[in-house]
C-alpha atoms as a PDB file:
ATOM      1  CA  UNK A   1      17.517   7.512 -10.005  1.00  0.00           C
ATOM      2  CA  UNK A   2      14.431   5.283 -10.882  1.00  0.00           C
ATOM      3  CA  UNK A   3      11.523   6.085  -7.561  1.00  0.00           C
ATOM      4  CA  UNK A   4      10.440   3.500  -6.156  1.00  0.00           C
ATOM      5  CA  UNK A   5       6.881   2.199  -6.425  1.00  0.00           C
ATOM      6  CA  UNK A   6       5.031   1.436  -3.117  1.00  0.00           C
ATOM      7  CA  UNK A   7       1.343  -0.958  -1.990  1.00  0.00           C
ATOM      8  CA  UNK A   8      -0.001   0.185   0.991  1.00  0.00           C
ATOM      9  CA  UNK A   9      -1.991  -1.999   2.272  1.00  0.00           C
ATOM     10  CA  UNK A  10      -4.275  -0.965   5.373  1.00  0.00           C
ATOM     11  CA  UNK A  11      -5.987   3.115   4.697  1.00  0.00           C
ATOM     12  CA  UNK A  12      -6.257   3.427   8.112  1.00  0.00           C
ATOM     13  CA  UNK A  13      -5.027   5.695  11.165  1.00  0.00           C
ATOM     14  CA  UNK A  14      -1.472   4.433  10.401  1.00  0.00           C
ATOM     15  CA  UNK A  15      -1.708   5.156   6.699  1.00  0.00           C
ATOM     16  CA  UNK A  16      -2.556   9.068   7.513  1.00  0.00           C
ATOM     17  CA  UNK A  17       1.319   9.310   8.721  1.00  0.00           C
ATOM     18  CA  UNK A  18       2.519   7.679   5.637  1.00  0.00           C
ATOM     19  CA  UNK A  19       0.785   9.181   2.432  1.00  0.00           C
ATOM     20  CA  UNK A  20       0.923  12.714   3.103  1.00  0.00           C
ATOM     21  CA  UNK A  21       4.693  12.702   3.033  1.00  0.00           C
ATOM     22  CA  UNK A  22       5.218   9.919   0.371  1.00  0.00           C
ATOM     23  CA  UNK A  23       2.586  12.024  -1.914  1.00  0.00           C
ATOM     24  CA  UNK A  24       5.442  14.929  -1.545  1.00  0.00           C
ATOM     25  CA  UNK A  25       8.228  12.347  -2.378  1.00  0.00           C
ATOM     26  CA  UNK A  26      11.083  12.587  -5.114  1.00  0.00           C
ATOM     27  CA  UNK A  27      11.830   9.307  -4.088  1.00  0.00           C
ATOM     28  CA  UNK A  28       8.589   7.306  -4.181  1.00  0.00           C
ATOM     29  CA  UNK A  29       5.388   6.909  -5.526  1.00  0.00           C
ATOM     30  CA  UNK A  30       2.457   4.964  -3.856  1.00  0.00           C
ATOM     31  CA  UNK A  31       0.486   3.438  -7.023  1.00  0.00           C
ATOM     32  CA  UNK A  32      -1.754   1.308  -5.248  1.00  0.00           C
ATOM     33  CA  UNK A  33      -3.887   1.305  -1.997  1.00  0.00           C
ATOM     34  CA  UNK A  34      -5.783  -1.810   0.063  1.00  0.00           C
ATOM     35  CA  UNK A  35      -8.049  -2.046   2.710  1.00  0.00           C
ATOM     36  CA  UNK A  36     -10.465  -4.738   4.069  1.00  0.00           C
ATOM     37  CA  UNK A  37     -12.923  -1.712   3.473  1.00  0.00           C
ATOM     38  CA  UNK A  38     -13.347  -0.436  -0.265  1.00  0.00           C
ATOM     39  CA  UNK A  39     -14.612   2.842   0.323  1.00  0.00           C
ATOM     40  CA  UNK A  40     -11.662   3.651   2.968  1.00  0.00           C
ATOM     41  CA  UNK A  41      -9.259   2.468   0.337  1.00  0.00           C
ATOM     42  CA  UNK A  42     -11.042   4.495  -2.655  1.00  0.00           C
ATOM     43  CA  UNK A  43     -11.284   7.491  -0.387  1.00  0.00           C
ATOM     44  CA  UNK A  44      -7.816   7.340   0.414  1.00  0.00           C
ATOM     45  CA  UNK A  45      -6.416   6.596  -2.732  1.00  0.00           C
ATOM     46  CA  UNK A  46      -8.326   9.695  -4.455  1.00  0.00           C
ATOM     47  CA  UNK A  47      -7.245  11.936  -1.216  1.00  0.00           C
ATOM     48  CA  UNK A  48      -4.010  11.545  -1.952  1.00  0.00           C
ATOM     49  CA  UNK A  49      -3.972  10.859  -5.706  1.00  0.00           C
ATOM     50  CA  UNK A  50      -3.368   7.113  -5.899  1.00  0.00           C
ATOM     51  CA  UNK A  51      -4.400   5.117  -9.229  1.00  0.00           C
ATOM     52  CA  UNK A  52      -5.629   2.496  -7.900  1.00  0.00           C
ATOM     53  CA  UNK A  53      -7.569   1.034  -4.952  1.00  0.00           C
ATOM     54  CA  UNK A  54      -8.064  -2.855  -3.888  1.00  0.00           C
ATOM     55  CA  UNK A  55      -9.882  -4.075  -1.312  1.00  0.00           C
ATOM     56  CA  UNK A  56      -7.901  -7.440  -1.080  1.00  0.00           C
ATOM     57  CA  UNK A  57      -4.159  -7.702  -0.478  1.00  0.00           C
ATOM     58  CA  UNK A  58      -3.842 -10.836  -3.075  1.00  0.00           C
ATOM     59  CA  UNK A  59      -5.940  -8.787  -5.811  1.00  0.00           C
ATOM     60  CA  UNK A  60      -3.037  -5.446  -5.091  1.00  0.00           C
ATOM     61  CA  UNK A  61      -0.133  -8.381  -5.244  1.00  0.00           C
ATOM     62  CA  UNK A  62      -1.146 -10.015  -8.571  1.00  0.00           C
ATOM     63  CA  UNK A  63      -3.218  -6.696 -10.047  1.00  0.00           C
ATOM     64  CA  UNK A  64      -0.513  -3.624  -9.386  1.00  0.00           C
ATOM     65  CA  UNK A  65       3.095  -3.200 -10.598  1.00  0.00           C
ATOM     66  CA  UNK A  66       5.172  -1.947  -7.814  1.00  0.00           C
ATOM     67  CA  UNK A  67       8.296  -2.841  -5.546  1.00  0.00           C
ATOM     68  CA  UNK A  68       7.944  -1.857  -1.914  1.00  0.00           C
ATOM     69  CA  UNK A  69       4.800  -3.294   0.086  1.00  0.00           C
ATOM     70  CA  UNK A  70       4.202  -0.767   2.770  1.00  0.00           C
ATOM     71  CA  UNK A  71       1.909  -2.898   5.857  1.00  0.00           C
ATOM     72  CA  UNK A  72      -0.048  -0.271   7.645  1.00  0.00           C
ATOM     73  CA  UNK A  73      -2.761  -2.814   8.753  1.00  0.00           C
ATOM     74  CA  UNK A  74      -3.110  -3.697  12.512  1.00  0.00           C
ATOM     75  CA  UNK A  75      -0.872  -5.777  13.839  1.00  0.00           C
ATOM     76  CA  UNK A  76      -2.382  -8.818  14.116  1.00  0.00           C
ATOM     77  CA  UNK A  77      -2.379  -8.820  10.535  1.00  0.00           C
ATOM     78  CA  UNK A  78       1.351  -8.355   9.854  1.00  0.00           C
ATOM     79  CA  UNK A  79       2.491 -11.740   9.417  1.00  0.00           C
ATOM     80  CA  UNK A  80       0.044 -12.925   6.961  1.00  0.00           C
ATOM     81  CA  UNK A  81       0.006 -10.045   5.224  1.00  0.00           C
ATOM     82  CA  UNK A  82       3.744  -9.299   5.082  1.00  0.00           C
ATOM     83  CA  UNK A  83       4.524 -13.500   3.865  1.00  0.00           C
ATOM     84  CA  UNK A  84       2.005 -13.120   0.961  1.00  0.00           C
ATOM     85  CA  UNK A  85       4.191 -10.143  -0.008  1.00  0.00           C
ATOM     86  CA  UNK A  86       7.493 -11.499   0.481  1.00  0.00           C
ATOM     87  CA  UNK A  87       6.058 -14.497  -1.347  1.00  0.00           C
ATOM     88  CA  UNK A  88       5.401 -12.523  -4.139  1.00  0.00           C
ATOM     89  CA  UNK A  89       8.884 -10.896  -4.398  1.00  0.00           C
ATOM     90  CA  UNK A  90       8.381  -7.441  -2.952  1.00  0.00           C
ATOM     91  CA  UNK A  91      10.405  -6.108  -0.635  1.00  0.00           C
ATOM     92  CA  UNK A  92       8.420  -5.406   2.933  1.00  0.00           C
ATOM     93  CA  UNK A  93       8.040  -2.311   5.525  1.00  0.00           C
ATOM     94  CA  UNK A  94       5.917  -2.380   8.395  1.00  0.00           C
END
């Protein structure tokens, strides 16, 4: 079974629920991290031993290879966010 490659977008509060466990997955791996802020998204990708960090969700859509955009970001932000992704044919949790 091929695992499937996840974006997280948004290194926040909500992220801290998310990595640990996906870090530990057989299932997934998280190969790119965004946030607004690019030292929250470096420190979060290096905690938990992501490749690589963006601090732009269009940059992480058009720069990283991966299936599964995983929206972590504050709500407000959700629809925005989750239509560029759809838009650019990944498949969407939040």
């Amino acid at each position: 079974m091929d695992r499937v490659r996840i974006g997280l977008a948004g290194c926040g509060s909500v992220s801290g629920s998310y990595l640990p466990h996906l870090a530990g997955s057989a299932y997934a791996d998280v190969v790119a991290v965004c946030d607004v802020d690019m030292s929250r998204a470096e420190r979060s990708a290096e905690q938990h031993g992501v490749a690589q960090a963006f601090d732009d969700v269009t940059s992480m859509l058009d720069g990283a290879e991966f299936d599964l955009f995983l929206n972590t970001t504050a709500m407000p932000a959700h629809r925005e966010l989750n239509h560029l992704a759809l838009t650019a044919g990944k498949h969407v949790y939040c």
